[in-house]
C-alpha atoms as a PDB file:
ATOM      1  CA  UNK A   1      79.307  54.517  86.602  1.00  0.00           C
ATOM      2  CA  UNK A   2      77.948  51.288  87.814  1.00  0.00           C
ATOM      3  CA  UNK A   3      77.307  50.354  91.665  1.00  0.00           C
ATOM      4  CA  UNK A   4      78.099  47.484  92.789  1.00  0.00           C
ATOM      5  CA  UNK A   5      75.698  45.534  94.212  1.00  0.00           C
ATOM      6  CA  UNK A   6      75.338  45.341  97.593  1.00  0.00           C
ATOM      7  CA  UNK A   7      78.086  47.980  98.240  1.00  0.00           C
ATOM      8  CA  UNK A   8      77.152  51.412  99.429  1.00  0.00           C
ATOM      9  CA  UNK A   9      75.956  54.298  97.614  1.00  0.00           C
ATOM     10  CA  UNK A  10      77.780  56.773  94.843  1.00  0.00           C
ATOM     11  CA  UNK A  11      78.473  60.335  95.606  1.00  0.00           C
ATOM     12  CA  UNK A  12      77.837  62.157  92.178  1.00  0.00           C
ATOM     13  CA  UNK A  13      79.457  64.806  93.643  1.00  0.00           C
ATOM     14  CA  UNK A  14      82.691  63.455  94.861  1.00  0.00           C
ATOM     15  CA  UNK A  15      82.819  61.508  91.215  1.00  0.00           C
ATOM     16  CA  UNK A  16      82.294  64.685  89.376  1.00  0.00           C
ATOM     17  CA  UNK A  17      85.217  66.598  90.830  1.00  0.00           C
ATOM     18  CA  UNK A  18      87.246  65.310  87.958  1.00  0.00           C
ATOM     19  CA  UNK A  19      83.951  65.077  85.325  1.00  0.00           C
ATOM     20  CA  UNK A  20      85.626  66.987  82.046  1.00  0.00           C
ATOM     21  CA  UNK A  21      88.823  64.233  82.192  1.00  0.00           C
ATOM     22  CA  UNK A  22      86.588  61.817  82.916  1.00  0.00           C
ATOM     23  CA  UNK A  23      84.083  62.706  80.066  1.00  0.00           C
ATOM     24  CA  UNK A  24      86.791  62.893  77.349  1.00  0.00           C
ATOM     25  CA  UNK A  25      86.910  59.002  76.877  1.00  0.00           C
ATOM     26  CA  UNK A  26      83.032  58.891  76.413  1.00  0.00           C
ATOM     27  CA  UNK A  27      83.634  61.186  73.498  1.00  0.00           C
ATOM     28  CA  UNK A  28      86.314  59.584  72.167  1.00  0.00           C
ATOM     29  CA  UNK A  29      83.920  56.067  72.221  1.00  0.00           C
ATOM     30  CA  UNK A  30      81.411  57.636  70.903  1.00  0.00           C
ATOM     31  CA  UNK A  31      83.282  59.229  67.813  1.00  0.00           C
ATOM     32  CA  UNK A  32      84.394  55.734  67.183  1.00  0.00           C
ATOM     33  CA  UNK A  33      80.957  54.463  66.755  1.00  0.00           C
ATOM     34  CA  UNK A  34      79.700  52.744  63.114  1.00  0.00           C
ATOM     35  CA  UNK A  35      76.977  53.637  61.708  1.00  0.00           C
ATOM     36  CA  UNK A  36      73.488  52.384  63.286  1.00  0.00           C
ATOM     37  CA  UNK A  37      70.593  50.389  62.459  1.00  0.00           C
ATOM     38  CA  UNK A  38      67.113  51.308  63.434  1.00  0.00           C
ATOM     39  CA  UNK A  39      66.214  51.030  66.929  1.00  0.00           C
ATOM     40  CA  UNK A  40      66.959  52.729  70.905  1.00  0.00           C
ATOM     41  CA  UNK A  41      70.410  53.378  72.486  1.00  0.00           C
ATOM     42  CA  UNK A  42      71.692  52.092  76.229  1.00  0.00           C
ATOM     43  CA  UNK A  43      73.420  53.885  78.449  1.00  0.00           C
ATOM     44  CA  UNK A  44      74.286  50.722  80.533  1.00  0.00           C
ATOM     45  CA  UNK A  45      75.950  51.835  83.727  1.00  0.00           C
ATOM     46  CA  UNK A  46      75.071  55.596  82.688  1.00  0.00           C
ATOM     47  CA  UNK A  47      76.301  56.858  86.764  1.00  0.00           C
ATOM     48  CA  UNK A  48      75.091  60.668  86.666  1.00  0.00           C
ATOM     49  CA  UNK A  49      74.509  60.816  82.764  1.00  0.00           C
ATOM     50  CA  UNK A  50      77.510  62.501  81.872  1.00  0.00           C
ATOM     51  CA  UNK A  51      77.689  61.193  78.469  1.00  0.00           C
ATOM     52  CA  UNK A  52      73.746  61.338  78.039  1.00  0.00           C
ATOM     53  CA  UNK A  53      73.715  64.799  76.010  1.00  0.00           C
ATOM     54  CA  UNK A  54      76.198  63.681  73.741  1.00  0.00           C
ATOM     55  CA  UNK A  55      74.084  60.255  73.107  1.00  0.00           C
ATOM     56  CA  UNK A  56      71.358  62.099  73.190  1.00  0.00           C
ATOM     57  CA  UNK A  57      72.460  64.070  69.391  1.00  0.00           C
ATOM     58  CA  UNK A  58      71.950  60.582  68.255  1.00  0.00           C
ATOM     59  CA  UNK A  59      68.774  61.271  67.686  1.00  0.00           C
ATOM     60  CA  UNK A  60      67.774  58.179  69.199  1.00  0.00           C
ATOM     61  CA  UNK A  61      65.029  56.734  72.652  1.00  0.00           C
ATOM     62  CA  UNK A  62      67.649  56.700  74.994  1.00  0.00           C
ATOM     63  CA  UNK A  63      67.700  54.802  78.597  1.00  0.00           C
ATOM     64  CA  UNK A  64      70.344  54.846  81.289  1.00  0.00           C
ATOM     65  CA  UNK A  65      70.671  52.197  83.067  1.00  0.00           C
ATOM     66  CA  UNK A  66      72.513  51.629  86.575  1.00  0.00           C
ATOM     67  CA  UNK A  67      72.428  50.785  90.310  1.00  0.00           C
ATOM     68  CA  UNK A  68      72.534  53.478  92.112  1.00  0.00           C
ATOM     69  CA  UNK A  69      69.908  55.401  92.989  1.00  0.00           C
ATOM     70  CA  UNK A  70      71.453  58.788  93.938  1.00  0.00           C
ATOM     71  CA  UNK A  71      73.508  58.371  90.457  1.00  0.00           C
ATOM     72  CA  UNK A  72      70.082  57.772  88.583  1.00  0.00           C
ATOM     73  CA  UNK A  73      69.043  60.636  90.599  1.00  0.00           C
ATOM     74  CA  UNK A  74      71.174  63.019  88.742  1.00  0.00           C
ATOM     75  CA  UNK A  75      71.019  61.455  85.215  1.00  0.00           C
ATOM     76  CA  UNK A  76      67.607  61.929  85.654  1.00  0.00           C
ATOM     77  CA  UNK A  77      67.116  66.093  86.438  1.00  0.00           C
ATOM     78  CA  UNK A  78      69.938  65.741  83.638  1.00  0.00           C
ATOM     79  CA  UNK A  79      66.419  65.656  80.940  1.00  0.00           C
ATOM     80  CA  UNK A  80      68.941  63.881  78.262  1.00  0.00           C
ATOM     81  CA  UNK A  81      67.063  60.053  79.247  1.00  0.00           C
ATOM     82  CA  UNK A  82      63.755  59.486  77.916  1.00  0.00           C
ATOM     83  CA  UNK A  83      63.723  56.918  80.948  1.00  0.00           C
ATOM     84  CA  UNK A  84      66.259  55.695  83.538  1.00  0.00           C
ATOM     85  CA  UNK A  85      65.970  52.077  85.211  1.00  0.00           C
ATOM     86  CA  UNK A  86      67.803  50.907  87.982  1.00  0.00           C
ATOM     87  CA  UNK A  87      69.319  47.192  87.679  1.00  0.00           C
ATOM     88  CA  UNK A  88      72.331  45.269  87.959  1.00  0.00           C
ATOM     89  CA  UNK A  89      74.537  45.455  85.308  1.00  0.00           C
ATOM     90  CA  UNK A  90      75.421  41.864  85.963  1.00  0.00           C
ATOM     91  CA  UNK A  91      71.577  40.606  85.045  1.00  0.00           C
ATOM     92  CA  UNK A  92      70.059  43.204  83.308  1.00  0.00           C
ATOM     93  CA  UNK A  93      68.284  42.890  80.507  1.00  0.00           C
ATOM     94  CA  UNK A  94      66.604  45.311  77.387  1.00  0.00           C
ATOM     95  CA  UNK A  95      62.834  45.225  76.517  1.00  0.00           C
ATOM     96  CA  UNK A  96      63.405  45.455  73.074  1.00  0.00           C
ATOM     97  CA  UNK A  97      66.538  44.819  70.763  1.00  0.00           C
ATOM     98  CA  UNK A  98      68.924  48.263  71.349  1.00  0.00           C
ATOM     99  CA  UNK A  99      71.008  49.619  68.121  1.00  0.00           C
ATOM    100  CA  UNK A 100      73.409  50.455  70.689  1.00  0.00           C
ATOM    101  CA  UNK A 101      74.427  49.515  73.955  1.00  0.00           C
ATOM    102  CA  UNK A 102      77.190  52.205  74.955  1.00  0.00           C
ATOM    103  CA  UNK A 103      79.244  51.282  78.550  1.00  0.00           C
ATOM    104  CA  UNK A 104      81.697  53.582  79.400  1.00  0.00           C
ATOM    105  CA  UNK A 105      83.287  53.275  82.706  1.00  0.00           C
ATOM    106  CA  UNK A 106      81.239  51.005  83.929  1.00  0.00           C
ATOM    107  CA  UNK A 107      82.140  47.082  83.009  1.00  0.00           C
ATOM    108  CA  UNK A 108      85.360  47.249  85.027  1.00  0.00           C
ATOM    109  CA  UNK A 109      82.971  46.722  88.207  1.00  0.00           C
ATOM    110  CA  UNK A 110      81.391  43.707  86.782  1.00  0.00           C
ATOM    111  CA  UNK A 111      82.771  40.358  87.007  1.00  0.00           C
ATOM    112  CA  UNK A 112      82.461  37.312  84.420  1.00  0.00           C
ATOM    113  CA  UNK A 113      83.362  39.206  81.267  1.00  0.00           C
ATOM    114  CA  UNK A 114      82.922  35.758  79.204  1.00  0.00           C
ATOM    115  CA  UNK A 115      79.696  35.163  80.009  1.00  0.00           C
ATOM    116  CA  UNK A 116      78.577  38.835  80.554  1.00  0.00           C
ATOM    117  CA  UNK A 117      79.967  40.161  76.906  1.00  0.00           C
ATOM    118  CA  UNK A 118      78.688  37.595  74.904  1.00  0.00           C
ATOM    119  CA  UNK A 119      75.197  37.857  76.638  1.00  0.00           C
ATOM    120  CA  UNK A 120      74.865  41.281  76.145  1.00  0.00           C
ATOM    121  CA  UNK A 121      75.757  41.155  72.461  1.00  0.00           C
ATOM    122  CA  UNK A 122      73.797  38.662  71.731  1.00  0.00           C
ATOM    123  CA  UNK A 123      70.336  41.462  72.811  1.00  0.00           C
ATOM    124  CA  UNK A 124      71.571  43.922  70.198  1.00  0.00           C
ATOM    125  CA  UNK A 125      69.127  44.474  67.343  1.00  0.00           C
ATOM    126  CA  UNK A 126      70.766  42.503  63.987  1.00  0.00           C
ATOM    127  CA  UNK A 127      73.514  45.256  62.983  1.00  0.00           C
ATOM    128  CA  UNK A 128      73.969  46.450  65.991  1.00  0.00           C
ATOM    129  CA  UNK A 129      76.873  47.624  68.161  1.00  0.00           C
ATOM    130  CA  UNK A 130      78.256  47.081  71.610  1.00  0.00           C
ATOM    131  CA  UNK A 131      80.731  49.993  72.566  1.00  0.00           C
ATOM    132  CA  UNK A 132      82.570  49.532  75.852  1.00  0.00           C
ATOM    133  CA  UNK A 133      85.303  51.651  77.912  1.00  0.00           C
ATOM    134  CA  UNK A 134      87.058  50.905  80.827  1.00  0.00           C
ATOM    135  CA  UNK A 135      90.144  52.141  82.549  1.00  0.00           C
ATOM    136  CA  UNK A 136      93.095  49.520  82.444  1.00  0.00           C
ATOM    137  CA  UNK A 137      94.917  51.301  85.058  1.00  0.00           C
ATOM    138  CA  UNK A 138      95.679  48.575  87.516  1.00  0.00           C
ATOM    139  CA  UNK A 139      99.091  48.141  86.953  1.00  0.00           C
ATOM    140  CA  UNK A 140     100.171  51.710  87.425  1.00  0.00           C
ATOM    141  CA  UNK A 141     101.238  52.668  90.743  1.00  0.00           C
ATOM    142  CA  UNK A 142      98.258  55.416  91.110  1.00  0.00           C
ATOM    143  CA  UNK A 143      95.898  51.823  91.459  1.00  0.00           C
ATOM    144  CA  UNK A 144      98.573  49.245  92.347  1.00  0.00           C
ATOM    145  CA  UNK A 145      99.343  51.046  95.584  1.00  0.00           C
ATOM    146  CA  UNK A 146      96.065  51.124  97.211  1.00  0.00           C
ATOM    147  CA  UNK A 147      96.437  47.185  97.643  1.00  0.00           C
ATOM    148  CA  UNK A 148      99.652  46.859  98.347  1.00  0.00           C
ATOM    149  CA  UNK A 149      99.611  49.626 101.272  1.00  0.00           C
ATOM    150  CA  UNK A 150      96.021  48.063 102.406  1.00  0.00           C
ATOM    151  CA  UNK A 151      97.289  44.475 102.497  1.00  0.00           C
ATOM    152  CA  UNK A 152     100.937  46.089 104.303  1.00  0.00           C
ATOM    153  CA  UNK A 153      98.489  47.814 107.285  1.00  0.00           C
ATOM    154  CA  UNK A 154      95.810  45.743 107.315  1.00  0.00           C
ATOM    155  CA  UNK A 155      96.040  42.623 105.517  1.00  0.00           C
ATOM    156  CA  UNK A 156      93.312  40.655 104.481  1.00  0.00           C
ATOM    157  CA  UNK A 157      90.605  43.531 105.084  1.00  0.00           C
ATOM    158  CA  UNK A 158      90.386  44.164 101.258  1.00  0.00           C
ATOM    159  CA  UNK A 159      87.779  41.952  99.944  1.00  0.00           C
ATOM    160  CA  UNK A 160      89.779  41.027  96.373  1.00  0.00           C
ATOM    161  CA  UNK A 161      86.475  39.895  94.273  1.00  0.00           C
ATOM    162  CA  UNK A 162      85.470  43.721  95.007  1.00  0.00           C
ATOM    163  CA  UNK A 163      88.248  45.457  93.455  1.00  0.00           C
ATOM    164  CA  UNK A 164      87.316  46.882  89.416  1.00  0.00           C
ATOM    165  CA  UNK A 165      89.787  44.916  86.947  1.00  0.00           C
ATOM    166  CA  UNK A 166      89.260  43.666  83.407  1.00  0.00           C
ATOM    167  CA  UNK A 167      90.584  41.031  81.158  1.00  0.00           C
ATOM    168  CA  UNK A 168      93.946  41.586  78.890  1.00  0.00           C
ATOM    169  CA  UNK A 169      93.418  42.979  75.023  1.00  0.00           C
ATOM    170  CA  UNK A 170      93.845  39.559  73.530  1.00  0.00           C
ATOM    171  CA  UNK A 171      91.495  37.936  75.916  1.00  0.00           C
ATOM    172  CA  UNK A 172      88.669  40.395  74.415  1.00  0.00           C
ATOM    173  CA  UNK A 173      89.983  39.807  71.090  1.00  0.00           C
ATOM    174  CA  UNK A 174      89.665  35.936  71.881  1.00  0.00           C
ATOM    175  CA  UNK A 175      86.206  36.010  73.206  1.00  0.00           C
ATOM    176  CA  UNK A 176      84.702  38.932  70.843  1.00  0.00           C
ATOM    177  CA  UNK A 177      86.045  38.728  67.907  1.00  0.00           C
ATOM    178  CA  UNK A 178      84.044  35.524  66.583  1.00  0.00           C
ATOM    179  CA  UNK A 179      80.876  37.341  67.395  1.00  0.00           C
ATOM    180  CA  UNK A 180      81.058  40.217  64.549  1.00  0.00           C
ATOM    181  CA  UNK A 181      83.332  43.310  63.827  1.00  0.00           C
ATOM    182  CA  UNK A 182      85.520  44.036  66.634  1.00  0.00           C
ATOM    183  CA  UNK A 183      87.814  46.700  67.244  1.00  0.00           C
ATOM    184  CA  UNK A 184      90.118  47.039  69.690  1.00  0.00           C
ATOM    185  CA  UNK A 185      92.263  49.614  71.029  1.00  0.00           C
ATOM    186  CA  UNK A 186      93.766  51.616  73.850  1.00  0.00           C
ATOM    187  CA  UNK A 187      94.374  55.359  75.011  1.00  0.00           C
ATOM    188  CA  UNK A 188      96.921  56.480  77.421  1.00  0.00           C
ATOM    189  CA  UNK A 189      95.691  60.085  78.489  1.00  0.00           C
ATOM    190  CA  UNK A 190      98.231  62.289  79.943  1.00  0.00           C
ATOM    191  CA  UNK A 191      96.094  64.184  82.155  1.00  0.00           C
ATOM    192  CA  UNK A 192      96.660  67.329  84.092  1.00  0.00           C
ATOM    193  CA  UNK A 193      95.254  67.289  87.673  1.00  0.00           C
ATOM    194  CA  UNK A 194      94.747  70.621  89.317  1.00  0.00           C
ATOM    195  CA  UNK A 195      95.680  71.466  93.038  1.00  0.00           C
ATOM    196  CA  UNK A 196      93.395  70.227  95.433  1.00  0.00           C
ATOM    197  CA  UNK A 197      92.191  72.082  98.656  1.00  0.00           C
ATOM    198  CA  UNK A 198      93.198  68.997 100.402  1.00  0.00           C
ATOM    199  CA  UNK A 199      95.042  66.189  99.506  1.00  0.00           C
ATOM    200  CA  UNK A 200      97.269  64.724  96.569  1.00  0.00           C
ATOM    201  CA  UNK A 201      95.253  65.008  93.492  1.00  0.00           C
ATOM    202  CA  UNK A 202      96.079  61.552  92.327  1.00  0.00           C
ATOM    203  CA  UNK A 203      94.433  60.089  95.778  1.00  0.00           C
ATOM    204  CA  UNK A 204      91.344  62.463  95.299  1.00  0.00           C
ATOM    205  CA  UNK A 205      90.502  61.224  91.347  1.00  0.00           C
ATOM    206  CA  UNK A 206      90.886  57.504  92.774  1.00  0.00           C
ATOM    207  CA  UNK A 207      89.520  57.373  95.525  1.00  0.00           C
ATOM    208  CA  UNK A 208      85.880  58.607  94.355  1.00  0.00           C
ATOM    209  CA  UNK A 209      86.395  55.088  91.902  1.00  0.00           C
ATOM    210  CA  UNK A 210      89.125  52.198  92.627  1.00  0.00           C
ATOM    211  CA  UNK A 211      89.739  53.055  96.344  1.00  0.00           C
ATOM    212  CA  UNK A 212      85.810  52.687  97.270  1.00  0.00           C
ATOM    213  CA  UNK A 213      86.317  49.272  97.927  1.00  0.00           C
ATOM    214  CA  UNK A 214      89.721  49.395  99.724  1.00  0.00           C
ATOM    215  CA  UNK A 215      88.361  52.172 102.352  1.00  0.00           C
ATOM    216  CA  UNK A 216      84.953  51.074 102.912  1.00  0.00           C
ATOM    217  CA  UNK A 217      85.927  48.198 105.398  1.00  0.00           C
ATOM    218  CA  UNK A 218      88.252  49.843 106.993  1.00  0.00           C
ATOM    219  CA  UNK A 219      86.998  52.937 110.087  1.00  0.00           C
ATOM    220  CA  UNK A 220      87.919  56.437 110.222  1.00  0.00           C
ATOM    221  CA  UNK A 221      91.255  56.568 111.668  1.00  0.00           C
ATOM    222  CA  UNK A 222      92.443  53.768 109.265  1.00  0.00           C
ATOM    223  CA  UNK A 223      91.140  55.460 106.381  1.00  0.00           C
ATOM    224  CA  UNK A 224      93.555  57.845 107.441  1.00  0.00           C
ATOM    225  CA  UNK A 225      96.546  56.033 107.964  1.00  0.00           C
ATOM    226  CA  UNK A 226      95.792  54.641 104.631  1.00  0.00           C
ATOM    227  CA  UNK A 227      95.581  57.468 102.911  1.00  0.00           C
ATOM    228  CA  UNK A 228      98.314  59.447 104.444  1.00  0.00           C
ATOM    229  CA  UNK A 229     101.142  56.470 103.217  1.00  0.00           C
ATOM    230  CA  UNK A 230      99.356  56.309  99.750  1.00  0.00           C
ATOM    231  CA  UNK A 231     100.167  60.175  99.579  1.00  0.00           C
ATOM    232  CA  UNK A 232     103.503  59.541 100.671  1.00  0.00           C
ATOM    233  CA  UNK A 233     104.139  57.393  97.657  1.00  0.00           C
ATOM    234  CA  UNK A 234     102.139  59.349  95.269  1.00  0.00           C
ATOM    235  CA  UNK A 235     104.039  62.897  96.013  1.00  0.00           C
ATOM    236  CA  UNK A 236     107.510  60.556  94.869  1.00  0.00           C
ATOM    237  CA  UNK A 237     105.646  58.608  91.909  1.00  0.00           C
ATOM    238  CA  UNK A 238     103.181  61.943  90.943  1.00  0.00           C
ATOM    239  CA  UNK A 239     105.519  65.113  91.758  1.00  0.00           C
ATOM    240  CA  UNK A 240     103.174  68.498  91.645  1.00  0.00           C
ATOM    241  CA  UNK A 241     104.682  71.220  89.750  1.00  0.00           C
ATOM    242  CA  UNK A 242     105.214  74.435  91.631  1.00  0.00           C
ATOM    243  CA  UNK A 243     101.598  75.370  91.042  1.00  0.00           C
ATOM    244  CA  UNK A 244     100.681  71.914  92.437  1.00  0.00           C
ATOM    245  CA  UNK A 245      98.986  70.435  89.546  1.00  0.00           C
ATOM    246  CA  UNK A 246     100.365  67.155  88.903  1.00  0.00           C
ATOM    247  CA  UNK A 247     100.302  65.413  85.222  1.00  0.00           C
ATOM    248  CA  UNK A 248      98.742  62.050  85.474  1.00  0.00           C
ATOM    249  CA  UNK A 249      98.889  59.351  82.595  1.00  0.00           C
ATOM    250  CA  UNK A 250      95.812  57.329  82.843  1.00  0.00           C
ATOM    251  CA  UNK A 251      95.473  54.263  80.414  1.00  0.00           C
ATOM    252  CA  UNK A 252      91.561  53.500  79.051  1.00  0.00           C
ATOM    253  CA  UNK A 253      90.984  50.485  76.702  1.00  0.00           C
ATOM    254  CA  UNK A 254      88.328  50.619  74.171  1.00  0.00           C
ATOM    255  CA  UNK A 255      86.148  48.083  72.222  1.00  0.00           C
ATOM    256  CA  UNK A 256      83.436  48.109  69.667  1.00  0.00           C
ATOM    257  CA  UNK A 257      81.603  44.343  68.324  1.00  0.00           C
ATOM    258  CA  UNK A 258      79.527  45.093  65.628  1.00  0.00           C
ATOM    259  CA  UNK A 259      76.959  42.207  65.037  1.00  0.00           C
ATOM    260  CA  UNK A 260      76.100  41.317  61.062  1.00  0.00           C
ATOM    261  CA  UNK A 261      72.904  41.981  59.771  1.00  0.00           C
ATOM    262  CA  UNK A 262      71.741  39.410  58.234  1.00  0.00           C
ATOM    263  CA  UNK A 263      68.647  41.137  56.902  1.00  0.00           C
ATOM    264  CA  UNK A 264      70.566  43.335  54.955  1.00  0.00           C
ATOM    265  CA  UNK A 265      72.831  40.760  53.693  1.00  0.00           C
ATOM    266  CA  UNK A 266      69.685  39.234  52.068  1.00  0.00           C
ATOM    267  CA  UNK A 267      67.934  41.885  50.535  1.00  0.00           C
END
């Protein structure tokens, strides 16, 4: 998970309270990958590693990339990285052509998809593959309500070029699919959120992600107001079972662009 720039730190463990549901995608990416040419594997916007042992049984040199340093931190003591860098997604950059540059999570925080796609395909060793996941969640009430309760309490305090979004399938399929093999898809997972010690479980997986950005500029006691009418809403829209676990469909869009290698085509 990537850090914005200039935005405060991650808390890998407020992100990980919800780590299995949010590893399941990153397996699902990965299973979807095409075979490889020679060369290293990116973890570009890697967060705490999560998916590093899993791209580790690659068998590949593997780096994770991303901006925050207590995230990095953690990827780190995780010993699947041969190295970690810290960099901006935005303007980063590999030494050498990468077989695969996985992102999972992690593009939604990045702006300029147009430029930044085609840029980073075009550093992929000749065969190689870009693989990319990122919620497309917006729309759904567990996202959609953050801003419209934030701009209802205290309008204008939410900084809109801040908040994670990404572009619609056939604007991906517009700006990709002349560059090599694309495919395209999406996953809605219907996942079951367990009771929380405090708080609507809903508020407590977003809030570690999309809310950041919406509570940061606002001070203690309007975090609270905030978050008490979000809960409000979310106990109508996201009823908890008498258990209080609460099931929770969460929509991810996929995308793989494999380039053509033109050294194989001319053997």
């Amino acid at each position: 998970m990537m850090a914005a720039a200039g935005t405060p730190d991650w808390n890998p463990g407020t992100y990980h309270r919800f780590r299995g549901l949010r590893l399941r995608p990153a397996l699902d990416l990965l299973r979807s990958l095409p075979p490889l040419p020679e060369g290293g594997v990116v973890d570009l916007g890697c967060g705490a590693g999560d998916a590093g042992p899993a791209l580790r049984a690659l068998g590949r040199p593997l780096t994770g990339v991303d901006l925050s340093p207590a995230m990095l931190d953690t990827a780190r003591d995780s010993g699947a990285y041969d190295r970690v860098d810290q960099a901006d997604m935005a303007s980063w950059t590999p030494d050498t052509p990468p077989a695969l540059i996985f992102s999972n999570a992690a593009l939604h925080w990045v702006g300029d998809h147009p430029a930044l796609l085609p840029r980073l395909a075009a550093t992929l060793a000749p065969g190689g593959t870009l693989a990319v996941q990122v919620p497309h969640q917006n729309n759904a009430p567990s996202h959609r309500m953050w801003l419209t309760l934030a701009e209802e309490h205290f309008p204008g305090r939410v900084d809109p070029d801040r908040i994670p979004g990404v572009l619609r399938p056939a604007e991906y399929h517009h700006l990709l699919a002349p560059l090599g093999q694309l495919t395209l898809w999406e996953t809605e997972y219907y996942q079951e959120l367990a009771p929380q010690a405090e708080g609507h479980p809903v508020r407590r997986f977003t809030e570690a992600t999309f809310a950041r950005p919406v509570l940061e500029p606002l001070d203690p006691e309007e975090q609270a107001r905030l978050i008490a009418a979000y809960e409000a809403v979310m106990d109508s829209v996201y009823p908890a079972d008498a258990q209080g676990r609460v099931l929770f469909p969460f929509r991810r869009m996929f995308f793989t662009l494999t380039l053509q290698d033109s050294s194989a085509n001319s053997a």
